[in-house]
Protein backbone atom coordinates (compact mmCIF):
# COMPACT_ATOMS: atom_id res chain seq x y z
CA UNK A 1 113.49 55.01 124.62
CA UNK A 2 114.30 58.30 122.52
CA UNK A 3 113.76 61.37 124.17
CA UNK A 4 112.02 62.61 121.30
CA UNK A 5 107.54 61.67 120.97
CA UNK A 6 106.24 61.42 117.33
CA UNK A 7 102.60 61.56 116.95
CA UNK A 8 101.24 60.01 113.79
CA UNK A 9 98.96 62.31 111.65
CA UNK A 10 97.15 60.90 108.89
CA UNK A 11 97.32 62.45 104.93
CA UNK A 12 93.90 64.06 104.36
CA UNK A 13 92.42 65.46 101.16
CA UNK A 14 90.28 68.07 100.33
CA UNK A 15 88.15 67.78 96.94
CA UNK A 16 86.01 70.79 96.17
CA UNK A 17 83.46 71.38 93.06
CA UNK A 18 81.76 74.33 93.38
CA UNK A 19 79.53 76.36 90.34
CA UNK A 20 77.89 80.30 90.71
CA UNK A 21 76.58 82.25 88.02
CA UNK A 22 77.33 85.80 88.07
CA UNK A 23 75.21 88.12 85.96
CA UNK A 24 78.25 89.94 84.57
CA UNK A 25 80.72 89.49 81.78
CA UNK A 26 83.64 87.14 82.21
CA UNK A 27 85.66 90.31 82.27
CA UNK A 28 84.25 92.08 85.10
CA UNK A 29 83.96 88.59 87.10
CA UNK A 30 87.70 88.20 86.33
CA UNK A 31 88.88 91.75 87.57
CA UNK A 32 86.75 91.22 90.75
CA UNK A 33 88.60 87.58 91.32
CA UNK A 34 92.45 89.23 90.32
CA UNK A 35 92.33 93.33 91.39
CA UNK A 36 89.43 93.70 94.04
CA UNK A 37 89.74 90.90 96.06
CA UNK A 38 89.80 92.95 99.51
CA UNK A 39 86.36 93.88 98.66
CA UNK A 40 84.64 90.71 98.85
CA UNK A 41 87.09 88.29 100.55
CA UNK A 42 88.22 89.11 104.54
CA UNK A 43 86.94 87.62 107.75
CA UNK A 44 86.38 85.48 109.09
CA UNK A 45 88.58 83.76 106.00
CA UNK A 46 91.44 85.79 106.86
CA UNK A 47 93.33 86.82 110.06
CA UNK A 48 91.17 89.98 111.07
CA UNK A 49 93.26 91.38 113.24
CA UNK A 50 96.15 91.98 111.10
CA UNK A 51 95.33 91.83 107.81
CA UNK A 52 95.58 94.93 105.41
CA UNK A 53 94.96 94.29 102.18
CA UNK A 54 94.37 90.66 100.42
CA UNK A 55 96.42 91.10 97.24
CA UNK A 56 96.68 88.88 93.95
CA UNK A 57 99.92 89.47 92.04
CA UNK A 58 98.47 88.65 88.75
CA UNK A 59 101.39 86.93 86.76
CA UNK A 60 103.40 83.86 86.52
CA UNK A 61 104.86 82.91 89.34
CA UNK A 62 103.26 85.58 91.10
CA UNK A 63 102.11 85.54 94.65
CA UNK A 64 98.41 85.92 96.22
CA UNK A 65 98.61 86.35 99.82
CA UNK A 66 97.62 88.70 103.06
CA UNK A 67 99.49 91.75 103.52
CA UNK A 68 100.36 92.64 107.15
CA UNK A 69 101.92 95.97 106.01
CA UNK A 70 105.94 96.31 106.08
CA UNK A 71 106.41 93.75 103.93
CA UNK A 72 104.72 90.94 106.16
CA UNK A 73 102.04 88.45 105.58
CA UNK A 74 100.60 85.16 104.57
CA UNK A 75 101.09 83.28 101.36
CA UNK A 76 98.01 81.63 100.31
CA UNK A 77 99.83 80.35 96.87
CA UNK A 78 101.36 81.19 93.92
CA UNK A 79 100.39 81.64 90.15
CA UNK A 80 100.84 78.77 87.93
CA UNK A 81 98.52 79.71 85.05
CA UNK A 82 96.23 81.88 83.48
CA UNK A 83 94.25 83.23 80.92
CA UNK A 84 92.77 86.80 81.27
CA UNK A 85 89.05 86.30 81.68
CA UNK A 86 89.23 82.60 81.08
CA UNK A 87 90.63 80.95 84.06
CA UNK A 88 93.03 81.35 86.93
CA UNK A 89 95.04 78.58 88.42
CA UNK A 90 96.78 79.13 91.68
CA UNK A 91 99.34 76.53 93.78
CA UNK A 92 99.47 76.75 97.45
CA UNK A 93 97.94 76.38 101.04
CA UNK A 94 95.01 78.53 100.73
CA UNK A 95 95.18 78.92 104.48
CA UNK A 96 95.19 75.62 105.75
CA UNK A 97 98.20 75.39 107.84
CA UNK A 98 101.42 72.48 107.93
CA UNK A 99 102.19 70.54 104.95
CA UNK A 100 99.70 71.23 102.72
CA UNK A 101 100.00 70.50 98.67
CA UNK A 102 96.46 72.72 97.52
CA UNK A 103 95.58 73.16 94.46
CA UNK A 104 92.76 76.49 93.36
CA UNK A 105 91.33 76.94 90.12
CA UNK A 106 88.92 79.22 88.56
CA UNK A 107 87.11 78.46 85.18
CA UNK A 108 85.07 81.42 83.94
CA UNK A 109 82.61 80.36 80.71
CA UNK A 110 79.57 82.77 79.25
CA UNK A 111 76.37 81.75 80.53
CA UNK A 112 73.27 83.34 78.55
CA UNK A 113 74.55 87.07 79.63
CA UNK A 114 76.15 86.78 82.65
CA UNK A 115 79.39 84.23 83.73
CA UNK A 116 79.52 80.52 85.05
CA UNK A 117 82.06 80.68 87.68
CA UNK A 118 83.60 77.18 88.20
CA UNK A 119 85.54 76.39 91.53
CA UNK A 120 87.90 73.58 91.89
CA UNK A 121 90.00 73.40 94.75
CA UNK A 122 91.89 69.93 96.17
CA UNK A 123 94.61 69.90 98.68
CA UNK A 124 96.74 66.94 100.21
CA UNK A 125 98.56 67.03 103.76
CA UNK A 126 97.96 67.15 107.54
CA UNK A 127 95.49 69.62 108.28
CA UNK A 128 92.17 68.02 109.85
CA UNK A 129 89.12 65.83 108.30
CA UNK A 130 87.01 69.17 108.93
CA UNK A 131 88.59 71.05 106.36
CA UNK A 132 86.76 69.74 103.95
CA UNK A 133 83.38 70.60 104.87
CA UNK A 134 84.71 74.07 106.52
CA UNK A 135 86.48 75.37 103.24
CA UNK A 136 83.32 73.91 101.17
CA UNK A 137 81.27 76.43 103.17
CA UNK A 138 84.02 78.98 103.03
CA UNK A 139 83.97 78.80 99.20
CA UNK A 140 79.91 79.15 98.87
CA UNK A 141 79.98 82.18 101.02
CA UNK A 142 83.13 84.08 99.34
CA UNK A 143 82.28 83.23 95.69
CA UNK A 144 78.09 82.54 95.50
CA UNK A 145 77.78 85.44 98.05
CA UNK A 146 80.13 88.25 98.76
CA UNK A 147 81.37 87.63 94.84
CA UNK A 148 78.24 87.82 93.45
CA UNK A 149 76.93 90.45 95.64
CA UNK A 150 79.91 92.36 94.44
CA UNK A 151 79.93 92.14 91.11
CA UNK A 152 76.37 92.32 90.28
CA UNK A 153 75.34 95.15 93.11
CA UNK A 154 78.47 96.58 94.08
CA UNK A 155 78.73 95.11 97.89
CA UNK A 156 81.32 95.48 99.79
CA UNK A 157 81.14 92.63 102.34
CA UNK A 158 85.14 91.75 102.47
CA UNK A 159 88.27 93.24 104.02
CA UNK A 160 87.50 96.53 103.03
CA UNK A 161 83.68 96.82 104.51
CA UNK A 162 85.69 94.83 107.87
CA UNK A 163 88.55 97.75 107.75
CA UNK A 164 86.33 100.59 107.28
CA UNK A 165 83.90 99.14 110.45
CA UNK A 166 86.90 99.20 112.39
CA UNK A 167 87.88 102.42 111.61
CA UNK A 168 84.34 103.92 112.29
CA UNK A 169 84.63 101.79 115.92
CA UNK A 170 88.49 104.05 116.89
């Protein structure tokens, strides 16, 4: 018998649809999704404790991740695609952890006078059959909430509103 114990994990996958309509133009919903990110996306979707700023380098090849400061940090994936104000198509983990093939895409279309924001996000590999359901209710809070909250009223319920608590806590 081999000194070495493999445990079998089983391939999951992770199919998300998810719509919210923003009463903005597809501009301003698409600078809020590539340049302001920190203000409606942080914990409990990111690592709290470390975390500085969530940042978006918006061009090909380009990385969105978490930035630990001094050059450290998380990569949630990198930029495959995109058309300013249009869409927004990103390869990567998204934060689930191990061998993970994910797949994130935006869609923005005009809706009467605001935006149609259209999720779709699938991922392959061996994270757990909760994911699903976790990252499902992950999306509907960051984009149909904190999102929409931001662009439409200006609230800051992300990394930046967690940061500044903090601060006001020292």
């Amino acid at each position: 018998m081999s000194p070495h114990t493999t445990t079998s994990r089983e391939v999951q996958t992770l199919q998300i649809e998810q719509t919210v309509d923003i009463a903005a133009s597809p501009e301003t919903v698409f600078r809020a999704l590539t340049t302001d990110i920190a203000s409606w996306w942080g914990p409990p979707y990111c690592d709290e404790n470390d975390v500085v700023d969530i940042v978006l380098d918006l061009r090909l090849g380009g990385l969105m991740y978490e930035s630990y400061g001094a050059a450290q940090g998380w990569v949630w994936g990198t930029v495959v695609g995109f058309e300013t104000n249009k869409w927004l198509e990103i390869d990567g983990p998204m934060g689930l952890q191990g061998t993970v093939k994910g797949n994130l895409k935006y869609t923005l279309e005009p809706a009467g006078k605001g935006t149609r924001l259209i999720l779709s996000h699938t991922a392959m590999g061996l994270f757990g059959p909760e994911a699903e359901e976790m990252y499902a209710g992950g999306w509907a809070d960051l984009l149909g909430a904190r999102l929409k909250a931001f662009v439409e009223k200006g609230e800051v319920m992300g990394l930046r509103a967690h940061l500044a608590s903090k601060k006001k806590q020292i």
